[in-house]
C-alpha atoms as a PDB file:
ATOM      1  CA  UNK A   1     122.337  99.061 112.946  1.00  0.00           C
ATOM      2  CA  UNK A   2     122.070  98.811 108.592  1.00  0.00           C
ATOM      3  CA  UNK A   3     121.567 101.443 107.002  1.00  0.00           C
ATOM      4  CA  UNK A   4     117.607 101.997 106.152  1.00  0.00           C
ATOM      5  CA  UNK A   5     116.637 101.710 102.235  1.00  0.00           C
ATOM      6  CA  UNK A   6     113.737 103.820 101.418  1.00  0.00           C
ATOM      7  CA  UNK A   7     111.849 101.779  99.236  1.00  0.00           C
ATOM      8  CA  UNK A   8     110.402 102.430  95.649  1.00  0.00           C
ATOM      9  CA  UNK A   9     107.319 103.770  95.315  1.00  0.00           C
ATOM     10  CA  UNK A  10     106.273 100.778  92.855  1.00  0.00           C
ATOM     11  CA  UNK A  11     107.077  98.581  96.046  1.00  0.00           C
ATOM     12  CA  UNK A  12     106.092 100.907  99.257  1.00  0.00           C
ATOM     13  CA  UNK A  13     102.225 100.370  99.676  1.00  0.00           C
ATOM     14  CA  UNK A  14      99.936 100.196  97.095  1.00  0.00           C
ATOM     15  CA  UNK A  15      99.274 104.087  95.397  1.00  0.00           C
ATOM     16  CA  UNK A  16      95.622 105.390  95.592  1.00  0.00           C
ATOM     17  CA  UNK A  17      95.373 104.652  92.367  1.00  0.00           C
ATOM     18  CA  UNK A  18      95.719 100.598  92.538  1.00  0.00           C
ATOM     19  CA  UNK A  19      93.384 101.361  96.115  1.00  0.00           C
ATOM     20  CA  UNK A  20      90.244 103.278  93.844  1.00  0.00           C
ATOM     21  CA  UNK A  21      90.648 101.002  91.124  1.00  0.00           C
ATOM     22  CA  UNK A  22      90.218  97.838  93.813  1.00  0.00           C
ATOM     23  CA  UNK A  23      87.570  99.342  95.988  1.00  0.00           C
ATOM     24  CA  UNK A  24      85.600 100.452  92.235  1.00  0.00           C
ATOM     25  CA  UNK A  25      86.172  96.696  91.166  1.00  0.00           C
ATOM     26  CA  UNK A  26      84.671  95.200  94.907  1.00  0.00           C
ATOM     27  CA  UNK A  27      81.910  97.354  94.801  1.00  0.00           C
ATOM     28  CA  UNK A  28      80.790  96.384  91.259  1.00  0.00           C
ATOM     29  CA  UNK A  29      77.016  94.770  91.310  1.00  0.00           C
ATOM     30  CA  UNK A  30      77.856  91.821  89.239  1.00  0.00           C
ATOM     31  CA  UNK A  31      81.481  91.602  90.367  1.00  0.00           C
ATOM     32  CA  UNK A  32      84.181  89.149  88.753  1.00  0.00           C
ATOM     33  CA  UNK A  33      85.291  86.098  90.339  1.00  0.00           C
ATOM     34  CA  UNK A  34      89.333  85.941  89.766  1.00  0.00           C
ATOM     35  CA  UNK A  35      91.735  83.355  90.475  1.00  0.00           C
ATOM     36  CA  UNK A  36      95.352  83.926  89.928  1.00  0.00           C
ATOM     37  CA  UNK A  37      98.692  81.811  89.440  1.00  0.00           C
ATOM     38  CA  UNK A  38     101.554  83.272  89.439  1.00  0.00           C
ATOM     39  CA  UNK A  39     105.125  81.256  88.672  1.00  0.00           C
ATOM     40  CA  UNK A  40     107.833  83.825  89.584  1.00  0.00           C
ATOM     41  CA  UNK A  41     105.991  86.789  89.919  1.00  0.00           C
ATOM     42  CA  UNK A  42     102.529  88.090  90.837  1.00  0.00           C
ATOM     43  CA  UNK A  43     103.482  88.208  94.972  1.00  0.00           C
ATOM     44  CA  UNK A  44     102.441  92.431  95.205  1.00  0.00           C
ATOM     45  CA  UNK A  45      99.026  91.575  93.415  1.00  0.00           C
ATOM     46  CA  UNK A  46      97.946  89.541  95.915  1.00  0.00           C
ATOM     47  CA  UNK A  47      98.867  91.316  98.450  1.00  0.00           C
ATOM     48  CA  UNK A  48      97.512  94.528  97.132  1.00  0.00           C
ATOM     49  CA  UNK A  49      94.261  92.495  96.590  1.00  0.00           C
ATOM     50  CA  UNK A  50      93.948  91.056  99.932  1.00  0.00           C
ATOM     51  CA  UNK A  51      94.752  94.574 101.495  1.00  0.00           C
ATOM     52  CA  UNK A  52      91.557  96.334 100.295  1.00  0.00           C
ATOM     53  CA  UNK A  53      88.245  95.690 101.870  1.00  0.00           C
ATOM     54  CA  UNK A  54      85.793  93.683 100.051  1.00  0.00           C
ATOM     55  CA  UNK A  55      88.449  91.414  98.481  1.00  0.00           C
ATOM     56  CA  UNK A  56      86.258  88.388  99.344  1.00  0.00           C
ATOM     57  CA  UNK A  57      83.491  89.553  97.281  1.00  0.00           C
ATOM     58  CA  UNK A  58      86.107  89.314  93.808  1.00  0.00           C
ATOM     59  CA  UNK A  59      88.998  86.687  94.981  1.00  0.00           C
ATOM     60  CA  UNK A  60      88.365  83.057  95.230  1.00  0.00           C
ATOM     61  CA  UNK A  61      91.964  81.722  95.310  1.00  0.00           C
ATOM     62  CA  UNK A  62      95.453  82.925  94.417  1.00  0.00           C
ATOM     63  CA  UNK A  63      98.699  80.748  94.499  1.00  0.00           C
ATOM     64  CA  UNK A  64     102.384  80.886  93.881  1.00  0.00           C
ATOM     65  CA  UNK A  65     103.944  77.721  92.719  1.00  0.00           C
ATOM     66  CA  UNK A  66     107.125  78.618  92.170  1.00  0.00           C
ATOM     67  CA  UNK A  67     108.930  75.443  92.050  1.00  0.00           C
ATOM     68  CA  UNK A  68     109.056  74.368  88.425  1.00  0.00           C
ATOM     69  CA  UNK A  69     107.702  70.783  90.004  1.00  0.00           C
ATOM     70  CA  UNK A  70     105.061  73.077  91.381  1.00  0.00           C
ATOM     71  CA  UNK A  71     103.921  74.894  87.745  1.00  0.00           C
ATOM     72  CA  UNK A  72     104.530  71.505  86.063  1.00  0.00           C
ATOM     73  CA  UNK A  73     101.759  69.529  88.776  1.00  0.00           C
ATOM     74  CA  UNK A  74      99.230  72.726  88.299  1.00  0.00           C
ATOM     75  CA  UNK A  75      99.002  72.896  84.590  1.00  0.00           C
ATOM     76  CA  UNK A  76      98.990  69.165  83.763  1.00  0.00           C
ATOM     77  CA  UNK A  77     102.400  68.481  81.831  1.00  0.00           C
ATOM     78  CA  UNK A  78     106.142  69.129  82.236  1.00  0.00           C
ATOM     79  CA  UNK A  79     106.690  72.640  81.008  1.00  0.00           C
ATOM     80  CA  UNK A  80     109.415  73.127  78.289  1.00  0.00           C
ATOM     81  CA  UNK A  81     109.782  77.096  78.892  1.00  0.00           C
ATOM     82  CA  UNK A  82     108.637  78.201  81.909  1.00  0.00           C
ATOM     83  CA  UNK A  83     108.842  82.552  81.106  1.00  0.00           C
ATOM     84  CA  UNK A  84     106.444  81.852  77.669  1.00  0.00           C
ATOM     85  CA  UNK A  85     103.414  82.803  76.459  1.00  0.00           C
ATOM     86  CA  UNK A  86     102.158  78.940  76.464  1.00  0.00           C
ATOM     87  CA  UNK A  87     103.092  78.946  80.498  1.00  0.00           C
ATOM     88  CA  UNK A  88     100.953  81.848  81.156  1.00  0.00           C
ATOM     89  CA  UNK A  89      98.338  80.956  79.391  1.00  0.00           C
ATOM     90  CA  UNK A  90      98.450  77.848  80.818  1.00  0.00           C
ATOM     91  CA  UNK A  91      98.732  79.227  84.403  1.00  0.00           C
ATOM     92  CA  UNK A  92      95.275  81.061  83.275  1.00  0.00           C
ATOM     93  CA  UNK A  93      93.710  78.202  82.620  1.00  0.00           C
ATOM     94  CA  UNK A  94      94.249  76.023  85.340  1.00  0.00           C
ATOM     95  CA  UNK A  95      93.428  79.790  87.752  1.00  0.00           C
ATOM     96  CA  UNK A  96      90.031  79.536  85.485  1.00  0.00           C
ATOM     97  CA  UNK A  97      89.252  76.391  86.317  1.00  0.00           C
ATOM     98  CA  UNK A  98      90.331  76.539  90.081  1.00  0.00           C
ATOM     99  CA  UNK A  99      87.728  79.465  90.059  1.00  0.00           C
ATOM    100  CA  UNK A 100      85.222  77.510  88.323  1.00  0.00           C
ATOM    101  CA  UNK A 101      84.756  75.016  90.377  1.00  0.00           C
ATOM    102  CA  UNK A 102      84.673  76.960  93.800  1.00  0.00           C
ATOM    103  CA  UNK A 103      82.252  79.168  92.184  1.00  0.00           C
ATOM    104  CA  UNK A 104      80.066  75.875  91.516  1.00  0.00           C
ATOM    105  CA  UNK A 105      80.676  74.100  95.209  1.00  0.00           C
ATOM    106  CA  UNK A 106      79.804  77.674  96.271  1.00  0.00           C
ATOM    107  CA  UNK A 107      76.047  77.961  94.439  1.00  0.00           C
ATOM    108  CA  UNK A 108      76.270  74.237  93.569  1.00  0.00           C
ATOM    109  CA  UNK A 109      73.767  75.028  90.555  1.00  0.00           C
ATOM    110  CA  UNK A 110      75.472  75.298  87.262  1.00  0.00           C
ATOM    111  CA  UNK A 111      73.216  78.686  86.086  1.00  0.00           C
ATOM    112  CA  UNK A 112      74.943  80.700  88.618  1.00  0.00           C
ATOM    113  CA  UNK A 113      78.113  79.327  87.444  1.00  0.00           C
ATOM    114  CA  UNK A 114      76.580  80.461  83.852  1.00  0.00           C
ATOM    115  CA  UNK A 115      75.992  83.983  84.983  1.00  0.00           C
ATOM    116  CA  UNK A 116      79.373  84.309  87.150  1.00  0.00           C
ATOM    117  CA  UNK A 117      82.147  86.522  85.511  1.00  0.00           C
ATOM    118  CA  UNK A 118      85.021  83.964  86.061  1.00  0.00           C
ATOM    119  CA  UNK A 119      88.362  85.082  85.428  1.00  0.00           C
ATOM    120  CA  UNK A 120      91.965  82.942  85.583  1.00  0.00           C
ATOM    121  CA  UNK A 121      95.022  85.122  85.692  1.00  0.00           C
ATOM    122  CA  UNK A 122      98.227  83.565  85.130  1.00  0.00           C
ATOM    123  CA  UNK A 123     101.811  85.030  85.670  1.00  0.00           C
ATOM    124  CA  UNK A 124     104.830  84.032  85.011  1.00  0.00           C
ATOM    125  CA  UNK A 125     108.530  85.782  85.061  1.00  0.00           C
ATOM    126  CA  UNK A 126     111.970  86.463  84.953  1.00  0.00           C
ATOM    127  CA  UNK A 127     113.346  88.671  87.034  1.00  0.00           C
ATOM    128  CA  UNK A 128     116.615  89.944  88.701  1.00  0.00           C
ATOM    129  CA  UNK A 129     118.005  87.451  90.808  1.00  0.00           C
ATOM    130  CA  UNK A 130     121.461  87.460  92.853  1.00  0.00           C
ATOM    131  CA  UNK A 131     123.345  86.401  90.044  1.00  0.00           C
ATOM    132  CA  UNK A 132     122.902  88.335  86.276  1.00  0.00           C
ATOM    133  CA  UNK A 133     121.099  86.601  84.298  1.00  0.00           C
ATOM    134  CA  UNK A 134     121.666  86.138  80.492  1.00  0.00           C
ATOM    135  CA  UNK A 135     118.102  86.793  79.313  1.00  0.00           C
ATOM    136  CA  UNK A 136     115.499  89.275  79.415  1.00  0.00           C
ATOM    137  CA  UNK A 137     114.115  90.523  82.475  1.00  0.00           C
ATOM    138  CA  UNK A 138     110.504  89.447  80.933  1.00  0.00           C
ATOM    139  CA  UNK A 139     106.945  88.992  82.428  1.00  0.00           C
ATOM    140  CA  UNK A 140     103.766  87.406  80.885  1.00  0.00           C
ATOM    141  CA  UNK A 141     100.075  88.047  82.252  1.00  0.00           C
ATOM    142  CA  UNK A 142      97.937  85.528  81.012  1.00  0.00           C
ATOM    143  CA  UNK A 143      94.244  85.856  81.344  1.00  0.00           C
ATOM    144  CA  UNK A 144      90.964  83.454  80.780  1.00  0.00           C
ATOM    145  CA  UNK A 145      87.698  84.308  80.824  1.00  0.00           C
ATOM    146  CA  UNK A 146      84.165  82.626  79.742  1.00  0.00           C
ATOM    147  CA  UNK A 147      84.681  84.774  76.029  1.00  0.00           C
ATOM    148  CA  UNK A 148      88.514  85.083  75.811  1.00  0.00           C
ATOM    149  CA  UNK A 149      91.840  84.504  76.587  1.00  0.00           C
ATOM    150  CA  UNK A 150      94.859  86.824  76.116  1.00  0.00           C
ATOM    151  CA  UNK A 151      98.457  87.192  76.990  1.00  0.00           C
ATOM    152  CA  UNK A 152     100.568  90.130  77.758  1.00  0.00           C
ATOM    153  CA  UNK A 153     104.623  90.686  77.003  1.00  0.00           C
ATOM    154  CA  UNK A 154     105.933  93.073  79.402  1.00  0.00           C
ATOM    155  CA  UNK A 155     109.645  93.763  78.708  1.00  0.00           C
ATOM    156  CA  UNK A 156     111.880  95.742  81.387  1.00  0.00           C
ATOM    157  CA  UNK A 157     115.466  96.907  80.815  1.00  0.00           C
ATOM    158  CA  UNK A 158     118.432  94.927  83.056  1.00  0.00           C
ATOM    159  CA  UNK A 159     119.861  96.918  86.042  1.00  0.00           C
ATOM    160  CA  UNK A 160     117.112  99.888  86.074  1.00  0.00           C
ATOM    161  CA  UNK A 161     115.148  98.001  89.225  1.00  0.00           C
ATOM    162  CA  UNK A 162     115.500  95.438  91.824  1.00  0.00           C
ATOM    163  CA  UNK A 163     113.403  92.090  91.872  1.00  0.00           C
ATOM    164  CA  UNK A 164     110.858  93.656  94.080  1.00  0.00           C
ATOM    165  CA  UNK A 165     109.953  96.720  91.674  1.00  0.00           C
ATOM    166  CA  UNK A 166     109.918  94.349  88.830  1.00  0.00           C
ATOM    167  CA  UNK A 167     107.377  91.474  90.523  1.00  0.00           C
ATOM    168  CA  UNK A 168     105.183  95.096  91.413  1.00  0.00           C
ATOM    169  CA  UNK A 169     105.475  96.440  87.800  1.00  0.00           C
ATOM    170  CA  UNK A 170     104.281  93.086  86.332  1.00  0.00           C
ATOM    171  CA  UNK A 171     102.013  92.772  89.212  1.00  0.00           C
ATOM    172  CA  UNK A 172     100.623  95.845  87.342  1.00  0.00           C
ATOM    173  CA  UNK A 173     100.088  94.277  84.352  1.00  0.00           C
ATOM    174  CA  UNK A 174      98.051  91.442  86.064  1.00  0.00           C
ATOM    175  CA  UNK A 175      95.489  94.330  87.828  1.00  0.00           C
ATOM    176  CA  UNK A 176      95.151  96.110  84.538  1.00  0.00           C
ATOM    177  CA  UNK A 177      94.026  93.061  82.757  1.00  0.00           C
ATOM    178  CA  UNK A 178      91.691  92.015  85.617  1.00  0.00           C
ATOM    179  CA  UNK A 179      90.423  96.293  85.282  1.00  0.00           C
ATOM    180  CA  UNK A 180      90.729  96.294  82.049  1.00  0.00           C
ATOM    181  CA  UNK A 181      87.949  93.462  81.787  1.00  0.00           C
ATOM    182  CA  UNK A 182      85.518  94.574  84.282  1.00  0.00           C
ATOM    183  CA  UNK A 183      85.322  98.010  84.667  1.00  0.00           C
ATOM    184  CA  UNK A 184      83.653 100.592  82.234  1.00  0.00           C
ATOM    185  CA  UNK A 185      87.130 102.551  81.776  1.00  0.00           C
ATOM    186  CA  UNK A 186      88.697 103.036  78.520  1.00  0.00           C
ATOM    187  CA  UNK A 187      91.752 101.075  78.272  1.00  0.00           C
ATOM    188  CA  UNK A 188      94.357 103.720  78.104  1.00  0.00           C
ATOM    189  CA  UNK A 189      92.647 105.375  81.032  1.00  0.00           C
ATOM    190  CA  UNK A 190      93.486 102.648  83.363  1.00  0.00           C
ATOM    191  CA  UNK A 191      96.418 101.356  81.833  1.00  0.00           C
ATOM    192  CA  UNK A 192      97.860 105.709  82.883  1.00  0.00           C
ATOM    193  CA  UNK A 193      96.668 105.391  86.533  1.00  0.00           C
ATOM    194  CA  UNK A 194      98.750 101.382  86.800  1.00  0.00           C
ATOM    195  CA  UNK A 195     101.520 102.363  84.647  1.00  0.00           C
ATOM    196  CA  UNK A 196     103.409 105.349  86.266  1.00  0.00           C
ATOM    197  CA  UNK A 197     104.894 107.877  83.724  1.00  0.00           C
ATOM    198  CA  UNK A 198     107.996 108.050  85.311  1.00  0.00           C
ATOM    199  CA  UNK A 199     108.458 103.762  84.383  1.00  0.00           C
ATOM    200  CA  UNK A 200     107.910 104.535  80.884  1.00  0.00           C
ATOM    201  CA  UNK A 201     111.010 104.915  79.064  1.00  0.00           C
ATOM    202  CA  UNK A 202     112.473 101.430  80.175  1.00  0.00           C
ATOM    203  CA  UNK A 203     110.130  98.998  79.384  1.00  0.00           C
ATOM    204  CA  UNK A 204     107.936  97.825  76.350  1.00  0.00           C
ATOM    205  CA  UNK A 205     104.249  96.174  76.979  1.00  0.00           C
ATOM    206  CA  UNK A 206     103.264  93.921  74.067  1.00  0.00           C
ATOM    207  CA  UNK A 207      99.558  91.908  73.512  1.00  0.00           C
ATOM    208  CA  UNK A 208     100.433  88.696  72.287  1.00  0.00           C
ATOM    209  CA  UNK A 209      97.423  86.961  71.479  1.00  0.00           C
ATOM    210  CA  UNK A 210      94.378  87.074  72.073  1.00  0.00           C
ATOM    211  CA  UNK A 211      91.361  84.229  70.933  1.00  0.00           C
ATOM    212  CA  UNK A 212      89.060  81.934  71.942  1.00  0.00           C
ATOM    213  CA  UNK A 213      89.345  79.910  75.263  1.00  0.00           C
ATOM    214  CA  UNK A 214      88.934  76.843  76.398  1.00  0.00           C
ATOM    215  CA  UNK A 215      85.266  76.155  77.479  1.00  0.00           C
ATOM    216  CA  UNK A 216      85.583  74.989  80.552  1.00  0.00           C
ATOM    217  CA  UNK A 217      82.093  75.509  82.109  1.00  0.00           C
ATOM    218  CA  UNK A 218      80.311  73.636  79.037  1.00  0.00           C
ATOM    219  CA  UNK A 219      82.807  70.689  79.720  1.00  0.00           C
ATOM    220  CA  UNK A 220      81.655  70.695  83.245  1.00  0.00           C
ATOM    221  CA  UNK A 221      77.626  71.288  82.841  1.00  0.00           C
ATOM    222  CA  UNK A 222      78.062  67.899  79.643  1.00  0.00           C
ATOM    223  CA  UNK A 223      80.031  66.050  82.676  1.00  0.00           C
ATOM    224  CA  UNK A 224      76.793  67.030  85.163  1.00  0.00           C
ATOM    225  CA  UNK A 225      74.359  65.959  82.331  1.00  0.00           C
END
């Protein structure tokens, strides 16, 4: 029989910390509504999101299109860099507006679309593959919301983890920028609890940008008018 691998603790199930953090975020009163693309990355957050109960009550879609044709057909044009700022930011944009409009078939009245916290998370990566790569080992975490939009460098160093612990450390990223949002935490606070101490030395976590978004709800409610 093969040998047995124990597997990482980034990768093994979810820690109680990503569990609290997920049942705090369900139970909120006015809770967000999140959609989330991820191109190359973002599988564990999905899965850690769907694996909680109460997920329905926050998550309205997620997807992985991870063919390039895939990324290029969600976000409108042919993409020139596909592990970039402008792709994950783009990716949050077309999860905002996926969330949008499910959100308004949902109530079908565009005041509780008004009043909804929609968020659009969008991932993309680079990460170890079979064959070393010549880049970075890179993630973005792009995220939309009614106010703002923002996008998040996370740098990790070549050979210290296998694709699996690198999808779940940018995975990371993604929750703590949903969190980050939508819970009354300061940032650092939740940033300690997704970030493990022990994953510290080896990788660098960078805000990019940050400005304002796209209004896509106005566009839709001058459409309806």
């Amino acid at each position: 029989s093969p040998p047995s691998i124990r597997p990482s603790a980034l990768v093994r199930e979810m820690d109680s910390a990503i569990e609290s953090n997920l049942l705090a975020l369900y139970s909120l009163p006015h809770a967000p509504r999140v959609s989330v693309e991820g191109a190359g990355a973002g599988g564990h957050l999905l899965q850690w999101m769907l694996s909680v109960p109460g997920a329905s009550s926050v998550l309205v879609s997620g997807g992985i299109p991870y063919a390039t044709v895939c990324t290029d057909q969600l976000v409108g044009k042919h993409v020139e860099q596909y592990c970039s700022v402008p792709t994950a930011s783009a990716l949050a944009l077309a999860a905002y507006k996926k969330c949008a409009n499910a959100v308004m078939m949902q109530h079908g009245r565009f005041a509780d679309l008004a009043r909804s916290n929609i968020m659009g998370v969008g991932i993309t990566a680079s990460l170890a593959t079979a064959q070393p790569k010549r880049g970075d080992h890179r993630g973005f975490v792009g995220l939309h919301t009614l106010s703002h939009r923002s996008c998040t460098s996370l740098l990790m160093n070549k050979g210290s983890r296998r694709r699996g612990e690198e999808d779940a450390l940018v995975s990371r990223l993604g929750l703590s920028a949903v969190l980050q949002e939508a819970l009354p935490a300061p940032e650092d606070i939740i940033q300690s609890y997704l970030m493990p101490s022990a994953e510290a030395p080896d990788f660098e976590q960078v805000q990019l940008m940050e400005d304002s978004p796209h209004d896509y709800i106005r566009e839709l409610v001058t459409k309806e008018l």
